[in-house]
PDB file of N, CA and C in Angstrom:
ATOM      1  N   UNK A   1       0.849  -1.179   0.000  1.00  0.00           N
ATOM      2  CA  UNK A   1       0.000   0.000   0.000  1.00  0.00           C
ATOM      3  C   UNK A   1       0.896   1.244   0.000  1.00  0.00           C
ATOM      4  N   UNK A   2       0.888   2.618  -0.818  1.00  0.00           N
ATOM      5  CA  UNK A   2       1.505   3.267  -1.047  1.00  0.00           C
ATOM      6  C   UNK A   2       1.091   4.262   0.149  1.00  0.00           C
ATOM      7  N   UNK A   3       2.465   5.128   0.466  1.00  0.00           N
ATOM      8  CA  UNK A   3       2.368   5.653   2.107  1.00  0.00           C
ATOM      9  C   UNK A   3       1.180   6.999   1.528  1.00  0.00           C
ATOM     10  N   UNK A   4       0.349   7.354   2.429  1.00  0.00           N
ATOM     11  CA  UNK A   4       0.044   8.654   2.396  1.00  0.00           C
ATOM     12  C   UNK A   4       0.783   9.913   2.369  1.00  0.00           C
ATOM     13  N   UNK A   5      -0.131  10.535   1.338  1.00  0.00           N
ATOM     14  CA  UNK A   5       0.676  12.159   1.578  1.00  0.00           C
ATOM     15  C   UNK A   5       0.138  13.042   2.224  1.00  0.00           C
ATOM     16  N   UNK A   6      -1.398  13.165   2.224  1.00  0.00           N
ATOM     17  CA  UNK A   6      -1.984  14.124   3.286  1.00  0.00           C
ATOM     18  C   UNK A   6      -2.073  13.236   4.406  1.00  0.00           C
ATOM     19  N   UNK A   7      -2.108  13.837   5.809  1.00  0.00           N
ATOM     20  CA  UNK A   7      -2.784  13.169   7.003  1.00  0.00           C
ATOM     21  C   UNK A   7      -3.489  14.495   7.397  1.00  0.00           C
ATOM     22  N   UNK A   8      -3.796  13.791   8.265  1.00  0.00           N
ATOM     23  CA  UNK A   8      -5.019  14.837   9.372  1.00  0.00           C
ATOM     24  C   UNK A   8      -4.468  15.275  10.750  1.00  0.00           C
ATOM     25  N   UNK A   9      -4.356  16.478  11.567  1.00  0.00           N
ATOM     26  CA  UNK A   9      -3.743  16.615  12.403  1.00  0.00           C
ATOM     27  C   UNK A   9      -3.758  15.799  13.496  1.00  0.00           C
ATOM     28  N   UNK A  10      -4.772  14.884  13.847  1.00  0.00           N
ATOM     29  CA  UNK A  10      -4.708  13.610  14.491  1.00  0.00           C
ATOM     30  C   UNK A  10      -3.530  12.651  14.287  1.00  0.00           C
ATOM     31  N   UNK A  11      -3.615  11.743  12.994  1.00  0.00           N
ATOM     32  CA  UNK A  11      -2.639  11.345  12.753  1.00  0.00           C
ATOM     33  C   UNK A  11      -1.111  11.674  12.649  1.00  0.00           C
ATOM     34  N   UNK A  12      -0.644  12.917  12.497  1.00  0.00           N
ATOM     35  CA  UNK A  12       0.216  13.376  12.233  1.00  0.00           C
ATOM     36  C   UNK A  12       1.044  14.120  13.970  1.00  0.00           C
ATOM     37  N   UNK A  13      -0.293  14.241  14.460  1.00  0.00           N
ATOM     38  CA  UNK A  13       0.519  14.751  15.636  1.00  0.00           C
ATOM     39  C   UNK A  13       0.991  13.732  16.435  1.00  0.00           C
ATOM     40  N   UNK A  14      -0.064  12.285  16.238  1.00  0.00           N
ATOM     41  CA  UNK A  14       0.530  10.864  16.274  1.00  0.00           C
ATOM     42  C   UNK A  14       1.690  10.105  15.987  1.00  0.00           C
ATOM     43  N   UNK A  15       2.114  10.783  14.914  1.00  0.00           N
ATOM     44  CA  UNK A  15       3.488  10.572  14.398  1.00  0.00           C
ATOM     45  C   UNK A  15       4.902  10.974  14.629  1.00  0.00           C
ATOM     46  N   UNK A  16       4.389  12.332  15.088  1.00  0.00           N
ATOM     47  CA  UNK A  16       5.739  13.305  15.356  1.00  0.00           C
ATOM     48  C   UNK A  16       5.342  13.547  17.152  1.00  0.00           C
ATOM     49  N   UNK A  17       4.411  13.122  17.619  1.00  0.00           N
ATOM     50  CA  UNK A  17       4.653  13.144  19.413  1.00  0.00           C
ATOM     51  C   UNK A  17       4.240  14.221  19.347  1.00  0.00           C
ATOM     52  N   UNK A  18       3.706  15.278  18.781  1.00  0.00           N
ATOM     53  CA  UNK A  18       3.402  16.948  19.134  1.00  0.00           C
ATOM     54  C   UNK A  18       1.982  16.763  19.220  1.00  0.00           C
ATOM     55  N   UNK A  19       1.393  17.571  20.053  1.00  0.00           N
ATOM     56  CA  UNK A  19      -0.069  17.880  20.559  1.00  0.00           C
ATOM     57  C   UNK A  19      -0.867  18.081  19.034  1.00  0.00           C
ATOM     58  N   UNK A  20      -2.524  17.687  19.518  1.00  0.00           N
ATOM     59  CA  UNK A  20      -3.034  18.410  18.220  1.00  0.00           C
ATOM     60  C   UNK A  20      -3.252  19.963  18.167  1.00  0.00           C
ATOM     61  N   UNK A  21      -3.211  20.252  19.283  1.00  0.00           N
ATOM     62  CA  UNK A  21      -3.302  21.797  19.342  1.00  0.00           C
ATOM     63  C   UNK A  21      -2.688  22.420  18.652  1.00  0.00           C
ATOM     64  N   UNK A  22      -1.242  22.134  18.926  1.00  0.00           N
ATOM     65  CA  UNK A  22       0.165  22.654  18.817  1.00  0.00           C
ATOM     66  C   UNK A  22      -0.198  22.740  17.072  1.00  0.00           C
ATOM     67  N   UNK A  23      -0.086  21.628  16.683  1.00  0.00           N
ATOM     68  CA  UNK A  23      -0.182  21.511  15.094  1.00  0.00           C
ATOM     69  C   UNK A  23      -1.365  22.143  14.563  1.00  0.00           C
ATOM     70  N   UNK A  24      -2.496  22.462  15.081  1.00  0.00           N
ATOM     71  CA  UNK A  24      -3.373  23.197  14.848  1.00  0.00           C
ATOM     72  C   UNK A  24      -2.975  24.963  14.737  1.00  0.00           C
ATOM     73  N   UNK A  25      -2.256  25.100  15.707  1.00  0.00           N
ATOM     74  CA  UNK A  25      -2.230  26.646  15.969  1.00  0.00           C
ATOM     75  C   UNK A  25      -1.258  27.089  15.045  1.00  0.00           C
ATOM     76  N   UNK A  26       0.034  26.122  14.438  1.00  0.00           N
ATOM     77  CA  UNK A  26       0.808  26.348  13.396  1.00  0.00           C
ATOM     78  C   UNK A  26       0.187  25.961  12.044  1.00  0.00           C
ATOM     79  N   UNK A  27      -0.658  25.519  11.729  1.00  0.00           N
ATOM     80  CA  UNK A  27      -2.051  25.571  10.566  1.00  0.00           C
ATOM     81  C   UNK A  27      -2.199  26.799  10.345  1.00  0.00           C
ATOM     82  N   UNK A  28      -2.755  27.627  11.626  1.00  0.00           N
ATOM     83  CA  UNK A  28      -3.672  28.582  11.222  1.00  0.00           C
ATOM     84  C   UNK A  28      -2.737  29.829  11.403  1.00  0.00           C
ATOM     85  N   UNK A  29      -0.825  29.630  12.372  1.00  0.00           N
ATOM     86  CA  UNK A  29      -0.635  31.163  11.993  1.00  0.00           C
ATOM     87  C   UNK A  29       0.269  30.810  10.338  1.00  0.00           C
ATOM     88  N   UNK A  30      -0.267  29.904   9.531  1.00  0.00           N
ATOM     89  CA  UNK A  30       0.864  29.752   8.379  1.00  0.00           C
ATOM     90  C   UNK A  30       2.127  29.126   8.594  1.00  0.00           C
ATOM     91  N   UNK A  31       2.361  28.443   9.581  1.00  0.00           N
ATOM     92  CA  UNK A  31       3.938  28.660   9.743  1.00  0.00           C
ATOM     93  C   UNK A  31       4.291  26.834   9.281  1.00  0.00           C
ATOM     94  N   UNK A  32       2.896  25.455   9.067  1.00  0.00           N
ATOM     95  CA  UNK A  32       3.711  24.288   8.418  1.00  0.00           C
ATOM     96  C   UNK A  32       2.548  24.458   6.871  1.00  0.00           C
ATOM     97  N   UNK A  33       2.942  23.423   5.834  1.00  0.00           N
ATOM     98  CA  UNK A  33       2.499  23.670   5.035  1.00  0.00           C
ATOM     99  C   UNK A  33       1.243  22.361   5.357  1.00  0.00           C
ATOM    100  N   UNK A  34      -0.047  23.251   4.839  1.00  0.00           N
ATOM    101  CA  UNK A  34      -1.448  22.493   5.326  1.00  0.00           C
ATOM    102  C   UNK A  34      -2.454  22.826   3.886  1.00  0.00           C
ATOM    103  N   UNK A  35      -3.567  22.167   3.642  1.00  0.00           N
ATOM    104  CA  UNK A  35      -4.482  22.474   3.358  1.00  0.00           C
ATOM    105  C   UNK A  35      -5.944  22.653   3.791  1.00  0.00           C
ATOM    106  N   UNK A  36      -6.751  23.653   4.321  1.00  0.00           N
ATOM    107  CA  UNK A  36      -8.191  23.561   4.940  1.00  0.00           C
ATOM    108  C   UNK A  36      -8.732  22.884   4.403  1.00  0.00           C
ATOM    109  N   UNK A  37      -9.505  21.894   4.460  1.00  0.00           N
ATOM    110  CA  UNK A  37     -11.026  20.974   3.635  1.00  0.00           C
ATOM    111  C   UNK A  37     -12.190  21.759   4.411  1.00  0.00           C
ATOM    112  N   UNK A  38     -13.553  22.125   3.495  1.00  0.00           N
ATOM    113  CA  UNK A  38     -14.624  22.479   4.495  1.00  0.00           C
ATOM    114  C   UNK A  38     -14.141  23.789   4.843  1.00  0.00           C
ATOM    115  N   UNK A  39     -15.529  23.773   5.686  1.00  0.00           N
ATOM    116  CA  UNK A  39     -15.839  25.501   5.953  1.00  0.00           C
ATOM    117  C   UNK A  39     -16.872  25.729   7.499  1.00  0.00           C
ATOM    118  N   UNK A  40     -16.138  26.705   8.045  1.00  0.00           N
ATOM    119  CA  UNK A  40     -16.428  27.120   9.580  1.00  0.00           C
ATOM    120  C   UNK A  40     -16.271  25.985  10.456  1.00  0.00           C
ATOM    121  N   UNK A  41     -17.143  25.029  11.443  1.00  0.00           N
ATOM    122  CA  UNK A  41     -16.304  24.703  12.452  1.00  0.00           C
ATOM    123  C   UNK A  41     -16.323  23.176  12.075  1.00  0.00           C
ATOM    124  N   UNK A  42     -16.634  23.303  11.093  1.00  0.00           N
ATOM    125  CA  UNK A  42     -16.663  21.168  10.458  1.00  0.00           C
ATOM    126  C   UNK A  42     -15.069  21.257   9.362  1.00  0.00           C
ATOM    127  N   UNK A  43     -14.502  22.051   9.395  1.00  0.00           N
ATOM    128  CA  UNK A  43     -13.200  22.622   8.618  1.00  0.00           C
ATOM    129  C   UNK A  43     -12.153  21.126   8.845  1.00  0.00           C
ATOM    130  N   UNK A  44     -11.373  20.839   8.240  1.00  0.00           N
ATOM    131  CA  UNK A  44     -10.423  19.863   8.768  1.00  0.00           C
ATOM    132  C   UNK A  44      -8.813  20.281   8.027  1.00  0.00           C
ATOM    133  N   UNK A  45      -7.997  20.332   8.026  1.00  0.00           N
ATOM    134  CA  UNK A  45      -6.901  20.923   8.411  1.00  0.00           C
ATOM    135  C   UNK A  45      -5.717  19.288   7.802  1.00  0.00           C
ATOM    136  N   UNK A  46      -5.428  19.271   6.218  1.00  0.00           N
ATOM    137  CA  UNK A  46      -4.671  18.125   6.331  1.00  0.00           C
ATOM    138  C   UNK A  46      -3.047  18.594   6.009  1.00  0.00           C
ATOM    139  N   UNK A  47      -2.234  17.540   6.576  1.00  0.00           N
ATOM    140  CA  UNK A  47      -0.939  18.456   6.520  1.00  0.00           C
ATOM    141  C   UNK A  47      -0.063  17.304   5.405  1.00  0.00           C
ATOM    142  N   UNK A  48       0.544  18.347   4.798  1.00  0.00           N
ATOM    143  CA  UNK A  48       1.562  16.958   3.581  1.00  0.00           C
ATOM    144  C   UNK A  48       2.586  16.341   4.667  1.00  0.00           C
ATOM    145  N   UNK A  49       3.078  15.508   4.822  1.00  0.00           N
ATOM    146  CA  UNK A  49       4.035  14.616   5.767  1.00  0.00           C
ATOM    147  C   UNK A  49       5.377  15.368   5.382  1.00  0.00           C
ATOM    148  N   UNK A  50       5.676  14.734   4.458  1.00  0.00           N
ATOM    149  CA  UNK A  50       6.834  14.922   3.355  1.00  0.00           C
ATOM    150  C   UNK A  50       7.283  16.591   3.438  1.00  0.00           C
ATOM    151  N   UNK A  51       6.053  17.020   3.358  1.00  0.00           N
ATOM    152  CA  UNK A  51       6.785  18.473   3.507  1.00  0.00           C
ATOM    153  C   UNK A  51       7.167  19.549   4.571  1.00  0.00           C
ATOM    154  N   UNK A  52       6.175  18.608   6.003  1.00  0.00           N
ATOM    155  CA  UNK A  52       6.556  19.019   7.081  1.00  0.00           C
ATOM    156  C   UNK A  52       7.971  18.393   7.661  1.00  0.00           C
ATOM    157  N   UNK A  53       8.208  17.459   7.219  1.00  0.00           N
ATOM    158  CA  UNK A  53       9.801  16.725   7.683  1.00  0.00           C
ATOM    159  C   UNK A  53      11.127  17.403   7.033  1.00  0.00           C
ATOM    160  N   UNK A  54      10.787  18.558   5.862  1.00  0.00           N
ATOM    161  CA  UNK A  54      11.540  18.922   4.994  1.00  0.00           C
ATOM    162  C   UNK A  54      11.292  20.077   5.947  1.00  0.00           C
ATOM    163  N   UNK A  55      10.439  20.532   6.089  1.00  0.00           N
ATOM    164  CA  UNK A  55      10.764  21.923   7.268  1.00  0.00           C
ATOM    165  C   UNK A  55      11.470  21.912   8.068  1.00  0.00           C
ATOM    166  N   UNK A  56      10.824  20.669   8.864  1.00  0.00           N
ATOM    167  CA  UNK A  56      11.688  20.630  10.060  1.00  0.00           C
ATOM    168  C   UNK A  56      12.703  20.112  10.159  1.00  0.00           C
ATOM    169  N   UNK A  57      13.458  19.677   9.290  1.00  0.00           N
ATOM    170  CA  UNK A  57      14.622  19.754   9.213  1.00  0.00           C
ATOM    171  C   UNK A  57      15.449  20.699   9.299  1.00  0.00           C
ATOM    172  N   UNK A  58      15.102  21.652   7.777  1.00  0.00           N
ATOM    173  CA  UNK A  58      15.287  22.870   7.779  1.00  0.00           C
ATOM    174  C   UNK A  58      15.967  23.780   8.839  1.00  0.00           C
ATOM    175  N   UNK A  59      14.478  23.914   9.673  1.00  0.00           N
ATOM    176  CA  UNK A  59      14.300  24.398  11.015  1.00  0.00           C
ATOM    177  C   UNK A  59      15.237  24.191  11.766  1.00  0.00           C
ATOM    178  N   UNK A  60      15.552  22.283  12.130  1.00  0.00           N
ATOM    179  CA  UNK A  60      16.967  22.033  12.917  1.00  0.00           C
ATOM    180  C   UNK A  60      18.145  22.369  12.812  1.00  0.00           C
ATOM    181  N   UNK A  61      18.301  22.262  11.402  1.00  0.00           N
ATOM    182  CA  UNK A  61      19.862  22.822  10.936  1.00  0.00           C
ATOM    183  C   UNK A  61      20.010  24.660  10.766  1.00  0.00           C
ATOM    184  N   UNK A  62      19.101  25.469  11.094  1.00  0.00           N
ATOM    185  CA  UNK A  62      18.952  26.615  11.093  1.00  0.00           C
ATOM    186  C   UNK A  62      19.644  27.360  12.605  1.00  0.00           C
ATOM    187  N   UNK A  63      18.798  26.047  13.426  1.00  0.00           N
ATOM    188  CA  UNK A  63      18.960  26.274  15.147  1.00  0.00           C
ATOM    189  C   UNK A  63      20.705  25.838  15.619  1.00  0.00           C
ATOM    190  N   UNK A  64      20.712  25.042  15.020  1.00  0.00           N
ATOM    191  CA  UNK A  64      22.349  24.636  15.357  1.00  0.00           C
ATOM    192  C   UNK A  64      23.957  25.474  14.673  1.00  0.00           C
TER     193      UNK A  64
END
């Protein structure tokens, strides 16, 4: 079965140990790359994997 590219902030915060909040609140100030599905409070929030691991990488080697 071929891996997923979107997940849902459930799954994903599942993956990387970070809260769903946390990954929620960086959704909405712009800061990982996401797409909204839906509209007002039934909205769902999916994040590419692949391209959040390329951030945060990024991110690590920025900090060091």
């Amino acid at each position: 079965m071929p891996e997923k590219i979107m997940r849902s902030l459930r799954e994903e915060s599942g993956i990387l140990g970070t809260s769903y909040e946390w990954l929620r609140q960086q959704c909405i100030a712009g800061k990982i790359p996401h797409v909204r599905v839906g509209k007002g409070k039934n909205a769902k929030y999916l994040i590419n994997h692949k391209e959040l691991m390329k951030m945060l990488e990024t991110e690590g080697t920025r900090k060091e």
